[in-house]
Protein backbone atom coordinates (compact mmCIF):
# COMPACT_ATOMS: atom_id res chain seq x y z
CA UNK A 1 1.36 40.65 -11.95
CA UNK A 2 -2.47 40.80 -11.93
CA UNK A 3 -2.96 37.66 -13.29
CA UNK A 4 -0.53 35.83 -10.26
CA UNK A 5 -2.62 38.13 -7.85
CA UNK A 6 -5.55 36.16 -9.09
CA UNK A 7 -4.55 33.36 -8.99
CA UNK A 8 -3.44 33.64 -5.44
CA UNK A 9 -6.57 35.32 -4.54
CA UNK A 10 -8.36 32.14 -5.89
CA UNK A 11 -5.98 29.43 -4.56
CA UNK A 12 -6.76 31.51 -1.02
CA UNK A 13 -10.69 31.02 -1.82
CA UNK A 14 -10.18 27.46 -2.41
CA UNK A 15 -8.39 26.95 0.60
CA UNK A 16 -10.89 28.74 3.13
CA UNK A 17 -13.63 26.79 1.13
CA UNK A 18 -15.02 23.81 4.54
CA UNK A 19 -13.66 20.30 3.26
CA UNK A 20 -15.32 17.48 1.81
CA UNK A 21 -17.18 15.25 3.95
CA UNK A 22 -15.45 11.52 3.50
CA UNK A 23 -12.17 12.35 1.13
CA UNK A 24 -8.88 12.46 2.59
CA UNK A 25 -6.42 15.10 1.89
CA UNK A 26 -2.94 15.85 2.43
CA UNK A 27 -2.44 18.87 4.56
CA UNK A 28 0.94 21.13 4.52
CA UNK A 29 2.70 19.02 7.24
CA UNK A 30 2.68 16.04 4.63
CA UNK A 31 -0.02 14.42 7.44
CA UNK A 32 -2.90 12.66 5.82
CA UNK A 33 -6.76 14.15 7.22
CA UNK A 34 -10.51 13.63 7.07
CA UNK A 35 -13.76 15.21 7.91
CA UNK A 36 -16.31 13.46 9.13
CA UNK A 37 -20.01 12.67 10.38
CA UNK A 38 -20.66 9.56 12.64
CA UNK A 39 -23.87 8.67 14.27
CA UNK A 40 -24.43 6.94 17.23
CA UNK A 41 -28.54 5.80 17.90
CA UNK A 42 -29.27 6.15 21.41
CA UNK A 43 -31.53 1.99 21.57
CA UNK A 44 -32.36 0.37 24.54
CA UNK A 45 -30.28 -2.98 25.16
CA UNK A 46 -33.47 -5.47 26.04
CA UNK A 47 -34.46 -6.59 22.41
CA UNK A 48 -38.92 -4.98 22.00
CA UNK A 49 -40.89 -8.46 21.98
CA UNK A 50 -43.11 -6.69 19.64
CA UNK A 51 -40.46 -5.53 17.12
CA UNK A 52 -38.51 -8.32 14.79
CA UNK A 53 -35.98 -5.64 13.71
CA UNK A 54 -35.50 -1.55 14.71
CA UNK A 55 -35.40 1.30 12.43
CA UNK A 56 -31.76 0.78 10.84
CA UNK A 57 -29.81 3.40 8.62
CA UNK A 58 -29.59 2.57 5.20
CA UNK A 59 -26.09 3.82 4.29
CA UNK A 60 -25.47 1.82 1.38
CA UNK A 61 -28.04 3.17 -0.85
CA UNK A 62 -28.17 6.57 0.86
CA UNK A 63 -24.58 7.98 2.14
CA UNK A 64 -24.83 10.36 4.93
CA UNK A 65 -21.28 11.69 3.89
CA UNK A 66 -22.26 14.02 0.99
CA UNK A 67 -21.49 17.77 1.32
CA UNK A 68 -18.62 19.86 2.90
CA UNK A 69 -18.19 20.26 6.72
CA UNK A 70 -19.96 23.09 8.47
CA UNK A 71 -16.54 24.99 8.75
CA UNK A 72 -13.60 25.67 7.43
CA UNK A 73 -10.15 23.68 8.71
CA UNK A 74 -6.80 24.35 8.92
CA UNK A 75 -3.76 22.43 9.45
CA UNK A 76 -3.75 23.18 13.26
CA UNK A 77 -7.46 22.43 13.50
CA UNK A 78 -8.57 19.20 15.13
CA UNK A 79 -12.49 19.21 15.38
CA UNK A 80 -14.55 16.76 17.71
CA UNK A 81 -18.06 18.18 18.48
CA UNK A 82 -21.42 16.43 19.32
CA UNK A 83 -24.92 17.51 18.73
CA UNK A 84 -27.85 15.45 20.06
CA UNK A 85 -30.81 15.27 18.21
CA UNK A 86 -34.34 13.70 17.95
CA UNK A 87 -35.54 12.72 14.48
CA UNK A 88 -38.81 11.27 13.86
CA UNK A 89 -38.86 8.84 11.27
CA UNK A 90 -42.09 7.82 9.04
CA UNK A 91 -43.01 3.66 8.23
CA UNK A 92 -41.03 4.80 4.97
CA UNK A 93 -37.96 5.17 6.32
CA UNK A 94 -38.07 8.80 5.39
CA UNK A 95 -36.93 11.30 8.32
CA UNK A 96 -39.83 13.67 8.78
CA UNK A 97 -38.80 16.32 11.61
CA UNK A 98 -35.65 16.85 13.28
CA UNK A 99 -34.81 19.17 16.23
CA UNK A 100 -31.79 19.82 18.29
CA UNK A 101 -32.39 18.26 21.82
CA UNK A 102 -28.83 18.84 23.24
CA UNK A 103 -26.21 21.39 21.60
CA UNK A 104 -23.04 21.74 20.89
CA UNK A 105 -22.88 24.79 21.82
CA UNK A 106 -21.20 25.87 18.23
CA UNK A 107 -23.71 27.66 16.11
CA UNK A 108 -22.08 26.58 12.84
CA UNK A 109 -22.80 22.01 13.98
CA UNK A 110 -26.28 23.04 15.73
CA UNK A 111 -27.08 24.74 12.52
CA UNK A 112 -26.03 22.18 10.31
CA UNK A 113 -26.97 18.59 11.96
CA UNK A 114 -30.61 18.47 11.10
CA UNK A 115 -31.02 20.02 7.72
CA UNK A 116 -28.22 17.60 6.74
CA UNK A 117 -29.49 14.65 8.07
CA UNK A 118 -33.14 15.73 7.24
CA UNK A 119 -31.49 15.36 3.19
CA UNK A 120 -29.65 12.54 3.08
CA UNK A 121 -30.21 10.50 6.12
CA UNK A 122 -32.62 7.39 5.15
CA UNK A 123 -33.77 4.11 6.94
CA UNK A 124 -34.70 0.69 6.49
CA UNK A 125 -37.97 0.48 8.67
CA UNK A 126 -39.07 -1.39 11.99
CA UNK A 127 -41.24 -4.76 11.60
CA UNK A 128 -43.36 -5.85 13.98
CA UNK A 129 -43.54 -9.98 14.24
CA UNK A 130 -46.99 -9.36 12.51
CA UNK A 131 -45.53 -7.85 9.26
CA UNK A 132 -46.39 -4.18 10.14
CA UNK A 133 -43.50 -1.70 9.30
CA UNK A 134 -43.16 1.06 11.50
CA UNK A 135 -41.66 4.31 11.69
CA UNK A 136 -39.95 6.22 15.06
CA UNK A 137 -38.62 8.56 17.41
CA UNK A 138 -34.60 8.68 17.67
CA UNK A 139 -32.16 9.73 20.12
CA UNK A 140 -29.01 10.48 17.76
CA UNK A 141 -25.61 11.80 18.38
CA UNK A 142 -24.24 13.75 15.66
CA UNK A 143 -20.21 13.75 16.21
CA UNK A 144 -18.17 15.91 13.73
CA UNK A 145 -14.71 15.45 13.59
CA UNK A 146 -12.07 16.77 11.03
CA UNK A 147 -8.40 16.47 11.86
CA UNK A 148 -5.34 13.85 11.25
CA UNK A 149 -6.55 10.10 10.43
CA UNK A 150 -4.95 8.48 13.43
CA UNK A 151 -3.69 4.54 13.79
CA UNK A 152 -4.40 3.23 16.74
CA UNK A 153 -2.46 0.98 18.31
CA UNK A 154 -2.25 -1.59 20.97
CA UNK A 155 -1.30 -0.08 24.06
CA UNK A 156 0.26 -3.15 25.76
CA UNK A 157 -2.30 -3.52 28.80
CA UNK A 158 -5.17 -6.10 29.57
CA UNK A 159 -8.30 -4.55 31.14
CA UNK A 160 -10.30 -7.29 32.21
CA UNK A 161 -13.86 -6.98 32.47
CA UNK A 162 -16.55 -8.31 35.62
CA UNK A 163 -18.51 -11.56 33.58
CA UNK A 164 -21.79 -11.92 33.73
CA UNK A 165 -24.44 -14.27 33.51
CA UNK A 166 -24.63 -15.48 30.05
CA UNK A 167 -27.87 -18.30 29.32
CA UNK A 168 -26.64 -20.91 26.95
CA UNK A 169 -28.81 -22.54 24.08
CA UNK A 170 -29.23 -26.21 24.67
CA UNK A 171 -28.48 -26.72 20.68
CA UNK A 172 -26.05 -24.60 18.22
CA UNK A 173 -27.65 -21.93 16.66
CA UNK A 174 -26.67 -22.24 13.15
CA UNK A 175 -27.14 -21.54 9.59
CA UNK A 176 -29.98 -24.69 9.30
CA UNK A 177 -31.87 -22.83 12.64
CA UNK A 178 -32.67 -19.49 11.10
CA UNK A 179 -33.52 -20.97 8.11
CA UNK A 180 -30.30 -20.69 5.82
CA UNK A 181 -29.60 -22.58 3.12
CA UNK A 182 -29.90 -23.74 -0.64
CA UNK A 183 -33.55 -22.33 -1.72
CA UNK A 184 -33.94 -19.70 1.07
CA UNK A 185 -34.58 -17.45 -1.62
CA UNK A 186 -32.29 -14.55 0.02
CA UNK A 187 -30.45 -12.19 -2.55
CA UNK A 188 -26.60 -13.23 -2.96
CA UNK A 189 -25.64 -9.67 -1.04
CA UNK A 190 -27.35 -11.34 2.46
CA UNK A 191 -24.04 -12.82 3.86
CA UNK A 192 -25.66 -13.74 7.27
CA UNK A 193 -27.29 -12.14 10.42
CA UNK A 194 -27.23 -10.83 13.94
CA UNK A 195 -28.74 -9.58 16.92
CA UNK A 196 -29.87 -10.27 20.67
CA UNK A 197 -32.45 -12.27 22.07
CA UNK A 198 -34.13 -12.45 25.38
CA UNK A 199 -34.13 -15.07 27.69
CA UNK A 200 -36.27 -15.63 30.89
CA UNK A 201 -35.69 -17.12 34.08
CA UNK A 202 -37.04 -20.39 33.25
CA UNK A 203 -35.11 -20.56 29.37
CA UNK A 204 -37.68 -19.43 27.10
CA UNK A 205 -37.38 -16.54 24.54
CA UNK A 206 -39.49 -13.55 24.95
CA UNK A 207 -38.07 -11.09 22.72
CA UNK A 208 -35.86 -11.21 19.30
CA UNK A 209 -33.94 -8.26 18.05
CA UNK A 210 -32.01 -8.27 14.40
CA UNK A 211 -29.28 -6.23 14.90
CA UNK A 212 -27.94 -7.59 10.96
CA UNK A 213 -30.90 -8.32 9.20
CA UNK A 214 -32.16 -9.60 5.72
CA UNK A 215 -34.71 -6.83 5.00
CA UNK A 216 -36.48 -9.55 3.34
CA UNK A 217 -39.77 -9.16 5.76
CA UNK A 218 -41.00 -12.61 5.85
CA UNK A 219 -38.28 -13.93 6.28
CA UNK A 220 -36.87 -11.91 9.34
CA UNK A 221 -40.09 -13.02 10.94
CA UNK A 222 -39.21 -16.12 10.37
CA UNK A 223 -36.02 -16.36 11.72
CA UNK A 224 -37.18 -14.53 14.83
CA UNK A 225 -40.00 -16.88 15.05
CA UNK A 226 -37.55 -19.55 14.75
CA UNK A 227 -34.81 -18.26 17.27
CA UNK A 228 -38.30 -17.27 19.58
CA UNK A 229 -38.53 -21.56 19.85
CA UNK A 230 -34.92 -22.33 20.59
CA UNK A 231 -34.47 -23.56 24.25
CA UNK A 232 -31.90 -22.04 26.70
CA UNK A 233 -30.11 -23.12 30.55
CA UNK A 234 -31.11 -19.94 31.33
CA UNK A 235 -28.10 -17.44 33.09
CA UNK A 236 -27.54 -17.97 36.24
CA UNK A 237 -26.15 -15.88 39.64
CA UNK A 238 -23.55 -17.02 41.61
CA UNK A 239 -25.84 -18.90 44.03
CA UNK A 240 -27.83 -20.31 41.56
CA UNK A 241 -30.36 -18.62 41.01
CA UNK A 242 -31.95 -18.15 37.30
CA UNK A 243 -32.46 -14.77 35.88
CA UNK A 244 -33.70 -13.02 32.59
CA UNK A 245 -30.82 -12.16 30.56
CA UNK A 246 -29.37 -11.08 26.70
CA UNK A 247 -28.15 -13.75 24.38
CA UNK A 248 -25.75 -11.76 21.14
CA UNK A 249 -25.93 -14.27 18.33
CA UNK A 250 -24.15 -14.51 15.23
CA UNK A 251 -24.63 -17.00 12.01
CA UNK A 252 -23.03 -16.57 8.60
CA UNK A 253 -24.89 -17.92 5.40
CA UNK A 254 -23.42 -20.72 3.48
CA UNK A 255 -22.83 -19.31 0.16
């Protein structure tokens, strides 16, 4: 008898214990869950024509989802709560303060966001087109969630969104015009690159933004410096009249 007490008094620990951050479990209704953190940075859309590249998180080498989530969770339970924060981030990539600029309201996430993030969270730093990496100030919003893993699914509707002016480069931007190719010297893991550029009135570039880059330094200088030279019909209004406007690009590397 005592030693089924114990057990049940441990299998009742266990289950009051918060759960993982990241791994999936089965709860009693057979339905498959998760707890989670996701982070949202709070950027400005117009690429910086000093910057090459923006602080970026560096996930891969240091996982945010470590740990247990600030509370417990039950079977009923389905957790969605933001905190808003403002990290400052050294020219390491290395957070170096963190406060809480907008709570939750919920002592157990305010408490919790920046000691978390403080530990794990790490960056890849910002380059300026003269080589310099930089550190930052960050607008993030820390969204918990913990409930059932849901599918979504198409919901059978078209929205259609108002088009806007869009410049258009007077030559493919390709693999060959941010420098791609046999004897870039880019590791095998670099499968190709993003990001936003710029364009004025009369078709030039001012300002190049790698949303996806190498983190090879010279070389995303480079390629900005390269994309910076690339010639645009600029965007246009209805009447015809040129304006500034973003350019999203996107070029795989041949492998």
């Amino acid at each position: 008898m005592m030693i089924a007490l114990a057990i049940t008094a441990a299998a009742l620990t266990q289950a009051a214990l918060p759960p993982k951050l990241g791994e999936p479990w089965i709860g009693a209704d057979r339905n498959q869950r998760e707890a989670s953190i996701g982070l949202q940075i709070d950027r400005s859309a117009e690429p910086d024509p000093e910057l090459v590249r923006g602080l970026q998180i560096n996930w891969k080498d240091f996982p945010y989802q470590k740990g247990r989530f600030p509370i417990a969770v039950t079977d009923a339970d389905d957790h969605n709560v933001a905190v808003g924060i403002i990290l400052d981030v050294a020219a390491t990539g290395v957070p170096q303060s963190c406060r809480v600029a907008t709570p939750s309201g919920k002592a157990a996430f305010d408490d919790h966001a920046c000691p978390h993030l403080m530990r794990y969270l790490r960056f890849y730093p910002a380059l300026s087109r003269s080589g310099t990496r930089l550190g930052g100030t960050l607008a993030i919003r820390v969204r918990y969630s913990a409930g059932p893993i849901r599918v979504q699914t198409a919901a059978g509707g078209v929205v259609l969104m108002p088009t806007r002016p869009m410049p258009r480069p007077l030559a493919p931007i390709n693999a060959a015009t941010v420098g791609f190719g046999p004897g870039d010297g880019l590791p095998p893991s670099v499968g190709g690159t993003s990001g936003s550029l710029k364009v004025e009135a009369d078709g030039s570039v001012s300002g190049c933004m790698l949303a996806a880059p190498t983190q090879v330094d010279a070389f995303d200088i480079k390629m900005c410096e390269r994309l910076r030279a690339v010639k645009f019909a600029p965007a246009r209004e209805r009447d015809g009249r040129a304006i500034s406007a973003r350019f999203s690009f996107g070029v795989a590397r041949p492998q």
